[in-house]
Protein backbone atom coordinates (compact mmCIF):
# COMPACT_ATOMS: atom_id res chain seq x y z
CA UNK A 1 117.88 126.58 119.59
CA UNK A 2 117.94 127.13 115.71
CA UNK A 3 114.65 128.78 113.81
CA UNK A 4 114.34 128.34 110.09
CA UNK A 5 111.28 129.71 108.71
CA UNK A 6 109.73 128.93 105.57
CA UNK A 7 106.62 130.75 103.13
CA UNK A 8 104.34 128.95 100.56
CA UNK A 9 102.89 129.70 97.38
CA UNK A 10 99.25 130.21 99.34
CA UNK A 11 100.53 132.52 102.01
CA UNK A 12 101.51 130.08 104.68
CA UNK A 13 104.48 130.16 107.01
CA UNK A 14 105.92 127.47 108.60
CA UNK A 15 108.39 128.22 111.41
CA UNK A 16 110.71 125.11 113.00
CA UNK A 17 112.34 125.51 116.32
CA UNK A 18 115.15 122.82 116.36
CA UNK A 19 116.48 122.20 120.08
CA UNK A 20 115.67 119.90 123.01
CA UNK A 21 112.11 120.12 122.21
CA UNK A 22 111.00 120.12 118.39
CA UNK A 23 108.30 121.91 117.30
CA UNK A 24 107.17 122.83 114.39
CA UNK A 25 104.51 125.63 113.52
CA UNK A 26 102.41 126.58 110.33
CA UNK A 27 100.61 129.50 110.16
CA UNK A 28 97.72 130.45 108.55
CA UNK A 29 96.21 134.15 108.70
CA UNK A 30 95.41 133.69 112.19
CA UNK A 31 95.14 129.91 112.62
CA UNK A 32 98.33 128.38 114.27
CA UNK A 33 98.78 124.44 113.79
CA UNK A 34 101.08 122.77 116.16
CA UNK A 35 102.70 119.38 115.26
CA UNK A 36 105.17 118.15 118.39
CA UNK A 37 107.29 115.34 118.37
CA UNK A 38 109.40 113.63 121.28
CA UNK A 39 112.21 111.24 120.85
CA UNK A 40 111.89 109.15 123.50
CA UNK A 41 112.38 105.33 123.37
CA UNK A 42 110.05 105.41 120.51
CA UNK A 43 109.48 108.73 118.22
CA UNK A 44 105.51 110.31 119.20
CA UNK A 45 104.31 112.24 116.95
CA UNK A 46 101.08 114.39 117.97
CA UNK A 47 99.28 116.76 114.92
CA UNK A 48 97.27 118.73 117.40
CA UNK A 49 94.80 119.41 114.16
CA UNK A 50 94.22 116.72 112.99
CA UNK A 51 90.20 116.33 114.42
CA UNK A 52 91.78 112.63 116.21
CA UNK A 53 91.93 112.90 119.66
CA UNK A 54 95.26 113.45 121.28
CA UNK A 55 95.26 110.44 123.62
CA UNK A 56 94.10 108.26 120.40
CA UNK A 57 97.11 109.47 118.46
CA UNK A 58 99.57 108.55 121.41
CA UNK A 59 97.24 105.11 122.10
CA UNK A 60 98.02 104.57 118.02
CA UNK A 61 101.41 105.36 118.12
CA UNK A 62 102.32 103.05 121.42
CA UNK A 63 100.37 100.09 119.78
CA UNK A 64 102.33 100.33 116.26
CA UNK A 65 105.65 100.17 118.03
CA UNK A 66 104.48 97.33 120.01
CA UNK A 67 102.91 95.58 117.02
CA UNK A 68 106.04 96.50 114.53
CA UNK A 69 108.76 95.22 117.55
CA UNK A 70 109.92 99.03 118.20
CA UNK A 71 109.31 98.29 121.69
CA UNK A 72 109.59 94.85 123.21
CA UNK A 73 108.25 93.04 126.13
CA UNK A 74 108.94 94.75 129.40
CA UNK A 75 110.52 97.94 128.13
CA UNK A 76 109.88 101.00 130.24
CA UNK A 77 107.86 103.30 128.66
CA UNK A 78 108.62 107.14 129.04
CA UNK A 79 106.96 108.36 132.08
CA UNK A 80 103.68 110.57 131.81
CA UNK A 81 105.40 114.06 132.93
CA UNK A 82 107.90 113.32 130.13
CA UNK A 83 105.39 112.97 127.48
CA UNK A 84 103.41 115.66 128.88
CA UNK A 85 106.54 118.16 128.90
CA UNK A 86 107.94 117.13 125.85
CA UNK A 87 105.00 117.52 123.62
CA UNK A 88 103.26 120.63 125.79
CA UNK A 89 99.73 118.71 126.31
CA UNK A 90 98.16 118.22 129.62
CA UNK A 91 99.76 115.35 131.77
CA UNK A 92 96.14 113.82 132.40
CA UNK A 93 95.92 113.53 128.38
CA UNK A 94 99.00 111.00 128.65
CA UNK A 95 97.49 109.19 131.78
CA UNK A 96 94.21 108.79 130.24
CA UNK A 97 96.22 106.79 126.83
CA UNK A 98 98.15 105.06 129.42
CA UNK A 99 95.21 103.85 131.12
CA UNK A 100 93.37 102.90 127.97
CA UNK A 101 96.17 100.70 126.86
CA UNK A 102 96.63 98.96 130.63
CA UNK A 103 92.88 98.22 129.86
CA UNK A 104 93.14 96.80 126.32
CA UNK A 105 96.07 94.58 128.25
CA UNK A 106 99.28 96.70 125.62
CA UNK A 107 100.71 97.85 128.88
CA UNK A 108 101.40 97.21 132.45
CA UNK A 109 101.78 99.74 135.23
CA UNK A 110 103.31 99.25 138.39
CA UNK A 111 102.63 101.99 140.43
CA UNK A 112 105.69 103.26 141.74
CA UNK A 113 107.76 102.07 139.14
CA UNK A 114 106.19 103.04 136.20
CA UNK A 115 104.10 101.68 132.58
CA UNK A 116 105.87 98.80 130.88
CA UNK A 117 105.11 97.20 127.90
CA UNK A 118 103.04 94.17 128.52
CA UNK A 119 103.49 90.40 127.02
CA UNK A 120 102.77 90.82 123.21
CA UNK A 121 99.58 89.49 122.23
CA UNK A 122 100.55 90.04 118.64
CA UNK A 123 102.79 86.88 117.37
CA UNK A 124 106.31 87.18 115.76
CA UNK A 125 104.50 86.70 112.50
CA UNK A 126 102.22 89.37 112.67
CA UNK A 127 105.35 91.48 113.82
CA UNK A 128 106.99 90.32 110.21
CA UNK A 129 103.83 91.20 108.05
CA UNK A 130 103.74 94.60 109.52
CA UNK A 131 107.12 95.18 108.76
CA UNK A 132 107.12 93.65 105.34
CA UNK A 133 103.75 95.75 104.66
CA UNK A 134 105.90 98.89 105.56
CA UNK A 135 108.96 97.74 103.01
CA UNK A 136 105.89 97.55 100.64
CA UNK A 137 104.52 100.65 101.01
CA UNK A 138 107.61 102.85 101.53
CA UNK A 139 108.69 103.09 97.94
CA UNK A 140 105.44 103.77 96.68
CA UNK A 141 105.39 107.07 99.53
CA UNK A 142 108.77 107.79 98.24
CA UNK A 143 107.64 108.27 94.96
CA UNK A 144 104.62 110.23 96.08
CA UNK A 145 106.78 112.66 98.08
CA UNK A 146 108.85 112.99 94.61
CA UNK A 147 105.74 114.55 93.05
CA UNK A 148 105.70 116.99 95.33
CA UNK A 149 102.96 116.16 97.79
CA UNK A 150 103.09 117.51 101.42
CA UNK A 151 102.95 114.71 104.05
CA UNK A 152 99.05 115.82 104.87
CA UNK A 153 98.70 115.01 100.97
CA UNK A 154 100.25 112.20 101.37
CA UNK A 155 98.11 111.02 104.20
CA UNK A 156 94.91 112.03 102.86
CA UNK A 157 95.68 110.40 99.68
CA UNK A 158 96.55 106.76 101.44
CA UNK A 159 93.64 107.32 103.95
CA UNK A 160 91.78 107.75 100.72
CA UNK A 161 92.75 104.64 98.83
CA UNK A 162 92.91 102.45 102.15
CA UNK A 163 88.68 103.49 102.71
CA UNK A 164 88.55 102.73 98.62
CA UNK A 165 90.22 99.42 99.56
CA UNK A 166 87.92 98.46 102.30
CA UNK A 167 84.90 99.29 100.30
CA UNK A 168 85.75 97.33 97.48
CA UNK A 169 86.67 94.34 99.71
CA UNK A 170 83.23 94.83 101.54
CA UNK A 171 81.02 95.00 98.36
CA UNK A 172 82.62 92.02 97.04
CA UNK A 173 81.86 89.79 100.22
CA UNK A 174 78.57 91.24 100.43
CA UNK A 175 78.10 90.25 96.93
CA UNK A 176 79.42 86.08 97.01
């Protein structure tokens, strides 16, 4: 397992512990901030202070890769001890996102074998906007990281223009 550790202009330390497990740590006086990822058959991603409930983030993250193709139509999905290990949350956490998307009809369990994705309800078109969106937007986030931002910046900052987006679009219908 390799540590690199990191400090920033406003005091901060970030610590990374590359091995079979990533983590990644930032601390702040006496605040720690855990972001975990596991690379499973799709990459999860968990920021455990971000103020979104954990299952929400891993309900979010399942329906993307379904949406964007990353995981197709029967695929196994990892089993809820190996989420629950690999990103150090409780296993009833994972079962409660699992069960949440079996009810919203994104996945399929079969008890005894495990939670597979179900038949797409999103078409192969949708599937292509999504992706095209992303093509889109990545340069523009490219050129963001270039000026420095941090990728909480970088989130704020879309989440930011997104709601200005929506608003916009609302006050105009609301207004023909």
């Amino acid at each position: 397992m390799q540590v690199s550790t990191e400090r920033w202009r406003n005091g901060a330390e970030t610590a990374r512990l590359d091995g079979p497990r990533k983590f990644i740590f930032q601390f702040r006086l006496t605040r720690v901030k855990c972001i975990s990822t596991v690379d499973t058959q799709m990459n999860l991603r968990i920021n455990f202070a971000s103020g979104v409930p954990i299952y929400q983030q891993l309900m979010e993250q399942i329906k993307h890769a379904v949406d964007t193709g990353a995981s197709r139509e029967g695929e196994q999905l990892p089993t809820i001890r190996q989420v629950a290990e690999e990103l150090a949350m409780n296993p009833n956490t994972v079962a409660r996102a699992y069960r949440e998307l079996e009810r919203e009809g994104v996945v399929e369990v079969r008890h005894g074998s495990g939670v597979f994705v179900a038949g797409s309800k999103t078409s192969s078109a949708k599937s292509q906007e999504i992706c095209k969106a992303g093509e889109i937007l990545r340069p523009a986030l490219e050129k963001a990281k270039a000026l420095g931002l941090t990728e909480p910046e970088l989130r704020r900052t879309f989440e930011d223009e997104l709601a200005r987006l929506m608003d916009e679009s609302g006050a105009k219908r609301r207004h023909t």
